[in-house]
Protein backbone atom coordinates (compact mmCIF):
# COMPACT_ATOMS: atom_id res chain seq x y z
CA UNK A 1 -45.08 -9.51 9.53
CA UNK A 2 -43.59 -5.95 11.58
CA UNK A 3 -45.16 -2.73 10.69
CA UNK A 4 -43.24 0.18 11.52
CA UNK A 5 -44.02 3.55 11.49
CA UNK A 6 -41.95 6.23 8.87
CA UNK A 7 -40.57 7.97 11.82
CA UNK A 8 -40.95 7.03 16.04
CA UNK A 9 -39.00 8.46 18.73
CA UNK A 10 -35.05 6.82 18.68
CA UNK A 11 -35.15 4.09 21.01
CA UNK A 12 -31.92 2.27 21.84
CA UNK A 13 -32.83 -0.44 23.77
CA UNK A 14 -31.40 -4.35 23.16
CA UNK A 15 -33.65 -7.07 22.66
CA UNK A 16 -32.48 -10.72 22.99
CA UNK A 17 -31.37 -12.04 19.48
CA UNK A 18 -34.21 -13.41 17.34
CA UNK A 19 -33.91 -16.84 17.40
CA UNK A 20 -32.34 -18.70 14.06
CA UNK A 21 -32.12 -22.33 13.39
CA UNK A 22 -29.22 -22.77 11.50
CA UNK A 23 -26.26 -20.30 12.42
CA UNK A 24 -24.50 -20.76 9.30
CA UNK A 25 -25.62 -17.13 7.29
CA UNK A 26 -24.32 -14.03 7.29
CA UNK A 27 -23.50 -12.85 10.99
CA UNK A 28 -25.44 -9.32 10.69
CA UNK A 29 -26.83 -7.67 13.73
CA UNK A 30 -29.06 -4.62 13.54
CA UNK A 31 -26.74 -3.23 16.07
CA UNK A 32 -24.26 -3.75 13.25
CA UNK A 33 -26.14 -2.00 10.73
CA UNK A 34 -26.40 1.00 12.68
CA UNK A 35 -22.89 1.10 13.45
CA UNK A 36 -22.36 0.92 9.92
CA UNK A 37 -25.29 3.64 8.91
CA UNK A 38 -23.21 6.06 11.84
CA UNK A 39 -19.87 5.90 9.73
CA UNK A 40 -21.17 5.74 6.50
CA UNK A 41 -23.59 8.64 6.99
CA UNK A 42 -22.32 10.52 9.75
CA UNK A 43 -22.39 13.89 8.21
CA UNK A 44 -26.59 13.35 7.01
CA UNK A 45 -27.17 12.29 11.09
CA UNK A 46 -28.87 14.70 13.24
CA UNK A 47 -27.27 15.28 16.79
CA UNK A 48 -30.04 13.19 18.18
CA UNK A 49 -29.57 10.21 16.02
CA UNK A 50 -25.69 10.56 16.79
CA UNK A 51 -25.89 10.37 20.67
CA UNK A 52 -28.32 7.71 19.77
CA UNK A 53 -26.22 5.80 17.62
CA UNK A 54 -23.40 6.28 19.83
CA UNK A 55 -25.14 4.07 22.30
CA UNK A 56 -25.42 1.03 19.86
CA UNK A 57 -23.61 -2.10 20.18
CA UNK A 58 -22.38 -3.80 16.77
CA UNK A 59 -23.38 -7.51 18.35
CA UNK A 60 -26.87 -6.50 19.72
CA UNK A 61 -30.49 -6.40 18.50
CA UNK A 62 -32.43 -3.44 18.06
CA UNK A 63 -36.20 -2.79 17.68
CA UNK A 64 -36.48 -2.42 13.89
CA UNK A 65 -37.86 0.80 14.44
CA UNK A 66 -34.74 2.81 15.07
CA UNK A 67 -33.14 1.28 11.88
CA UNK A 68 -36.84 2.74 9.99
CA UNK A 69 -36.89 6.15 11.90
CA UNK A 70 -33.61 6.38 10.50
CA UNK A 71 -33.52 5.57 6.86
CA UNK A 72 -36.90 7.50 6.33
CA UNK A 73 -35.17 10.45 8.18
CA UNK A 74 -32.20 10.21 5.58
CA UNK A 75 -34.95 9.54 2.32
CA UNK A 76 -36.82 12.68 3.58
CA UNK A 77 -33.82 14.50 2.93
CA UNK A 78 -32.56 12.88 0.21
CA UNK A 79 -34.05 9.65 -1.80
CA UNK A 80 -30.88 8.51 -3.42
CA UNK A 81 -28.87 8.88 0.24
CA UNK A 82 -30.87 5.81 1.21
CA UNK A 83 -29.74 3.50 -1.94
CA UNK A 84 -26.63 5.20 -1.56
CA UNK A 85 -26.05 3.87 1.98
CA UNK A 86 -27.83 0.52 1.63
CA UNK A 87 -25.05 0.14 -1.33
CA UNK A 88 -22.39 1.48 0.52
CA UNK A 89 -23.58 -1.32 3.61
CA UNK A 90 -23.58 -4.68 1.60
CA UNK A 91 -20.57 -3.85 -0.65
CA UNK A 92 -18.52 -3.85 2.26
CA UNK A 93 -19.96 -7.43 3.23
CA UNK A 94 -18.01 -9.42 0.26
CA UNK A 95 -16.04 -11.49 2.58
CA UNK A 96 -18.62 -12.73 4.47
CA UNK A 97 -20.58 -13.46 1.43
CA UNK A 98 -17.56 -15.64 -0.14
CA UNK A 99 -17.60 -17.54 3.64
CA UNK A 100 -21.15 -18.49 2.35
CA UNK A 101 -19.88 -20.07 -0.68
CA UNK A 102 -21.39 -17.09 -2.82
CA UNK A 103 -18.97 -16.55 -5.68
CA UNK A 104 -20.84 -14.29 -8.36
CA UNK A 105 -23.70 -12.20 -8.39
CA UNK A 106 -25.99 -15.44 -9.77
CA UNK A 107 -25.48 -16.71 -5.87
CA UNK A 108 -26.47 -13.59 -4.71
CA UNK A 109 -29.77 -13.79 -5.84
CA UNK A 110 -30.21 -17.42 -5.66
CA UNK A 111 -29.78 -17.28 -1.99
CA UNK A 112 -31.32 -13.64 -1.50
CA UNK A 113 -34.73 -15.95 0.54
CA UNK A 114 -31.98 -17.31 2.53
CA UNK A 115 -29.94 -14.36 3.28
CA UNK A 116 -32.99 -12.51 4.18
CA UNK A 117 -34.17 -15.14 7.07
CA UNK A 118 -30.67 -14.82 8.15
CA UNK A 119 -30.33 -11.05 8.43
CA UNK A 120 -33.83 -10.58 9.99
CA UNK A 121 -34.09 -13.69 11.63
CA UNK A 122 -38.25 -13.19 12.43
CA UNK A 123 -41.36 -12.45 11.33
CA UNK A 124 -39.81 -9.83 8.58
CA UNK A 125 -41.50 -10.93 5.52
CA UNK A 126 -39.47 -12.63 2.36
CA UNK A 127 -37.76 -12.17 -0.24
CA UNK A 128 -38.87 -13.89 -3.74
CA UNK A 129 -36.25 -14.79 -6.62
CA UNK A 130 -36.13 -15.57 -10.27
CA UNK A 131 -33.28 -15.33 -12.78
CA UNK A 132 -35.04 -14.04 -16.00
CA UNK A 133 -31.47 -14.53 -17.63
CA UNK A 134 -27.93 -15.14 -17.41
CA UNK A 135 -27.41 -11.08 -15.82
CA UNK A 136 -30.79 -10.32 -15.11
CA UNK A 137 -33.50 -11.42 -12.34
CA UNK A 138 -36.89 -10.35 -10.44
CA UNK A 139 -37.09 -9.90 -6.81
CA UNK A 140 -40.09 -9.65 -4.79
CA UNK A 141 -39.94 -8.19 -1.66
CA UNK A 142 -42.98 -8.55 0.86
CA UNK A 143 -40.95 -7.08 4.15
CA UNK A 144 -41.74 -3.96 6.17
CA UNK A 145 -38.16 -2.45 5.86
CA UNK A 146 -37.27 0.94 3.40
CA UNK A 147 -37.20 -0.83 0.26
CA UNK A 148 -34.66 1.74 -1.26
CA UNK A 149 -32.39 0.97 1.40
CA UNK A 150 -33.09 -2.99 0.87
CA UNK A 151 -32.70 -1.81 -3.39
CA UNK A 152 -29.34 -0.25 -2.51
CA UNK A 153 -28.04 -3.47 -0.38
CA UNK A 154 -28.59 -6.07 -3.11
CA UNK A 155 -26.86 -3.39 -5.83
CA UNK A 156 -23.88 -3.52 -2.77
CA UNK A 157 -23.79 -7.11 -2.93
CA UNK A 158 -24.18 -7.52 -6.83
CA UNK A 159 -21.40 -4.94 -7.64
CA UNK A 160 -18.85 -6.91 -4.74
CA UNK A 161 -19.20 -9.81 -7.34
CA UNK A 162 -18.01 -7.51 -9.99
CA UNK A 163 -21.44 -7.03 -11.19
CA UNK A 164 -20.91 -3.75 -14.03
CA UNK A 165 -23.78 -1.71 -14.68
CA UNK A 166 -26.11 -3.14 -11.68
CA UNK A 167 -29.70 -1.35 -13.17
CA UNK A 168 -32.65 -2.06 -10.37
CA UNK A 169 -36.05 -1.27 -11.61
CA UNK A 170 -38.75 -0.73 -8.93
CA UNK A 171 -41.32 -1.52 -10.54
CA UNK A 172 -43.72 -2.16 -8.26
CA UNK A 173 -43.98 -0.76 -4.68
CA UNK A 174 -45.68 -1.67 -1.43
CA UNK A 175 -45.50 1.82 0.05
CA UNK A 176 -48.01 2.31 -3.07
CA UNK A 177 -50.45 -0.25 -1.78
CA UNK A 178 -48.52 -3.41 -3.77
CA UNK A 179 -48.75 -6.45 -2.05
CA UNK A 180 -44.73 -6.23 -2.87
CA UNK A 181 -42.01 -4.17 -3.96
CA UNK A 182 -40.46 -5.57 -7.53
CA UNK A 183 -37.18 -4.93 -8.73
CA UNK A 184 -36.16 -5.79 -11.83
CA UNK A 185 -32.39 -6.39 -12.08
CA UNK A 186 -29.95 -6.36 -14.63
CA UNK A 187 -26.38 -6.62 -14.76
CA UNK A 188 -23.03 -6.79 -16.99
């Protein structure tokens, strides 16, 4: 699995896309995130990280680095901006969810393993799932990414499937020395 650092210098060089056997997930670019990130949070972006983000392409790959130096930049100056954004992110994402046959927030965590490999497609750890009941589930994360943002992106995609009341619990955290982040998730 990737190891990045909390902060590295911004580096906008492409990479080749990872490579993903089946091409029928969610069609989400790092380059895309970013873009996202630079209109969602424009006003929390230093000039650097603006004339760096200005550079990004929304269908190219990025060292996962830049999307780390950024979020942990942004949860330095303000924890809840990075569930905030991360929310902000997969909410917007709805229609491409409903092209994957997701219909209610039980699909989104059914398929959360699958939509991870998709996103990431590489070496980026997992995601684990359970339903513990009808509006409620655990998640396991083993990845290298800012778990708040990664917290805030499955509330985004919960709440697009009118989830009410998305509570996430993290219980257990890897930036603690867990093996895994937990989050505990309940809904209305």
């Amino acid at each position: 699995m990737h190891q990045f650092a909390a902060s590295a210098p911004l580096d906008a060089t492409e990479y080749p896309e990872p490579a993903q056997d089946d091409r029928s997930g969610i069609p989400l670019t790092q380059g895309l995130i970013m873009l996202l990130i630079s209109t969602t949070a424009a006003e929390h972006c230093t000039p650097e990280m603006m004339a760096t983000l200005k550079q990004i392409k929304p269908e190219a790959w990025y060292s996962g680095q830049l999307l780390e130096t950024v979020l942990n930049h942004f949860e330095e100056t303000n924890p809840d901006l990075v569930v905030d954004i991360g929310k902000n992110i997969y909410y917007t994402l709805e229609g491409q969810f409903r092209s994957m046959g997701l219909q209610a927030p039980q699909d989104v965590v059914n398929t959360l393993p699958v939509i991870w490999q998709h996103v990431t497609r590489g070496d980026s750890g997992e995601w684990r799932n359970e339903m513990t009941g009808p509006s409620s589930a655990r998640i396991e994360l083993q990845q290298p990414y800012n778990c708040r943002f990664e917290q805030g992106a499955l509330q985004g995609a919960l709440e697009c499937f009118d989830a009410d009341e998305v509570n996430i619990d993290h219980t257990q955290c890897m930036r603690d020395g867990a093996p895994f982040c937990v989050l505990e998730v309940k809904w209305q």
